[in-house]
Protein backbone atom coordinates (compact mmCIF):
# COMPACT_ATOMS: atom_id res chain seq x y z
CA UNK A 1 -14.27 -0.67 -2.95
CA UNK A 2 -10.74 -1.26 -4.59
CA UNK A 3 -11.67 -0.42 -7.94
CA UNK A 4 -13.31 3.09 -6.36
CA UNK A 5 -10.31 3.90 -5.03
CA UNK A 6 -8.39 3.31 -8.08
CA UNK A 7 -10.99 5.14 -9.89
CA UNK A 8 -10.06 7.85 -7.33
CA UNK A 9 -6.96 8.25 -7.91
CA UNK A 10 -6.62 7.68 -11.43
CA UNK A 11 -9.21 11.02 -11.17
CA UNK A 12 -7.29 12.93 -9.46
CA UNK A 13 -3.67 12.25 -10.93
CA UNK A 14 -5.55 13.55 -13.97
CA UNK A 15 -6.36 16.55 -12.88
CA UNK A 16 -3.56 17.56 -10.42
CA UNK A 17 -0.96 16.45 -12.74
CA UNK A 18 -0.99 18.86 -15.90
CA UNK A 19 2.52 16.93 -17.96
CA UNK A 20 1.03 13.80 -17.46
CA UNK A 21 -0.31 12.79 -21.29
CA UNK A 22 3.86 13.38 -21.96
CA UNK A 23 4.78 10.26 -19.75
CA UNK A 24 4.12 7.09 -21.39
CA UNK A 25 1.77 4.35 -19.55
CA UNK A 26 4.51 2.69 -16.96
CA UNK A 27 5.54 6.40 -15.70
CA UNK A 28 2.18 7.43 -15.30
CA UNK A 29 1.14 3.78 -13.38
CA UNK A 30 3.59 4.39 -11.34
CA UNK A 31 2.00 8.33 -10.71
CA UNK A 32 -1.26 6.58 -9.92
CA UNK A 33 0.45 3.81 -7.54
CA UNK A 34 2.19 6.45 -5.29
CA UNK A 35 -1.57 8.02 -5.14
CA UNK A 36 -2.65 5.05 -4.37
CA UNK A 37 0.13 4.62 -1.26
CA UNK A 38 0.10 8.17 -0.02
CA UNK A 39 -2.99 10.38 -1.43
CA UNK A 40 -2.94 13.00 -3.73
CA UNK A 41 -1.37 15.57 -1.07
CA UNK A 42 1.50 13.02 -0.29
CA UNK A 43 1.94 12.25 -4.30
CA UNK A 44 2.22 16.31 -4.64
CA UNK A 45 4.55 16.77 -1.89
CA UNK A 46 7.03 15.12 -4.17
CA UNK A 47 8.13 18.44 -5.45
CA UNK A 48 11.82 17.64 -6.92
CA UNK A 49 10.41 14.25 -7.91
CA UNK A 50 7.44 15.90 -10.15
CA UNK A 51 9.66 18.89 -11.38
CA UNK A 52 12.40 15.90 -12.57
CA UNK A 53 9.44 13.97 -14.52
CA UNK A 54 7.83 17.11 -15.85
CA UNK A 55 11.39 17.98 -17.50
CA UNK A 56 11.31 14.15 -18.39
CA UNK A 57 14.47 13.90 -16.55
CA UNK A 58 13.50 10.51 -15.31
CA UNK A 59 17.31 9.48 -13.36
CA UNK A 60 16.70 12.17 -11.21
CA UNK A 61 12.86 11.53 -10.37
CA UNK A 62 14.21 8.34 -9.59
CA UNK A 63 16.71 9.44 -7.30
CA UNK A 64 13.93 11.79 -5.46
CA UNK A 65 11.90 8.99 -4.76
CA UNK A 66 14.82 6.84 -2.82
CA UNK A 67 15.47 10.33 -1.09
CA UNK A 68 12.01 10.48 0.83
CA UNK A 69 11.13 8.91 4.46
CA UNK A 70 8.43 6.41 2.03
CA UNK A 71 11.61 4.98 0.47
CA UNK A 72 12.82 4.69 4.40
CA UNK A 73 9.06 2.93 5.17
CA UNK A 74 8.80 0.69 2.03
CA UNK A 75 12.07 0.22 0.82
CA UNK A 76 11.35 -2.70 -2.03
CA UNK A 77 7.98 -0.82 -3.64
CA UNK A 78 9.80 1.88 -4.35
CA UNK A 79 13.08 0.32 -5.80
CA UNK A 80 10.68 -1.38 -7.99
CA UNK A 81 8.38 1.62 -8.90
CA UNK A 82 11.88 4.41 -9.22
CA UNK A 83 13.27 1.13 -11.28
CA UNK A 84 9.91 2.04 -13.73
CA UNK A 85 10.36 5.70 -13.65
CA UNK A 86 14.06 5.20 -14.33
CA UNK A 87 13.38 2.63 -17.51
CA UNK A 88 10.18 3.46 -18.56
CA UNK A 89 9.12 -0.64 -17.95
């Protein structure tokens, strides 16, 4: 069941998110983990956060992840995950 749901949203960060074959393999992880967490919908309500990475301005994606009510709700997941956008690690 896990690896379907992966599969899901590996699927569908492929074909909702057009810049993603410019991000290298950490960024776009952590694309598929925040699918993962909140859904496609919830990943693509991250406007300013997808507009940032698109532009490959990845300091401010970082900075519109920490600004979002799931930063308020899981704190430590995304330090860790804006931490990869940030770096590229």
């Amino acid at each position: 069941m896990l690896e379907n749901d992966i599969d899901e949203c590996v699927s569908d960060v492929v074909a909702y998110i057009d810049f993603l074959d410019m991000l290298d393999s950490a960024r776009q992880e952590v694309l598929i983990e925040m699918c993962f967490q909140l859904g496609i919908g919830g990943l693509l309500s991250f406007k300013r956060f997808l507009d940032a990475m698109r532009r490959g301005d990845f300091l401010e994606a970082s900075c519109e992840m920490k600004d979002s009510r799931w930063y308020r709700q899981t704190p430590n997941r995304v330090e860790e995950l804006a931490k990869i956008v940030r770096d590229g690690l």
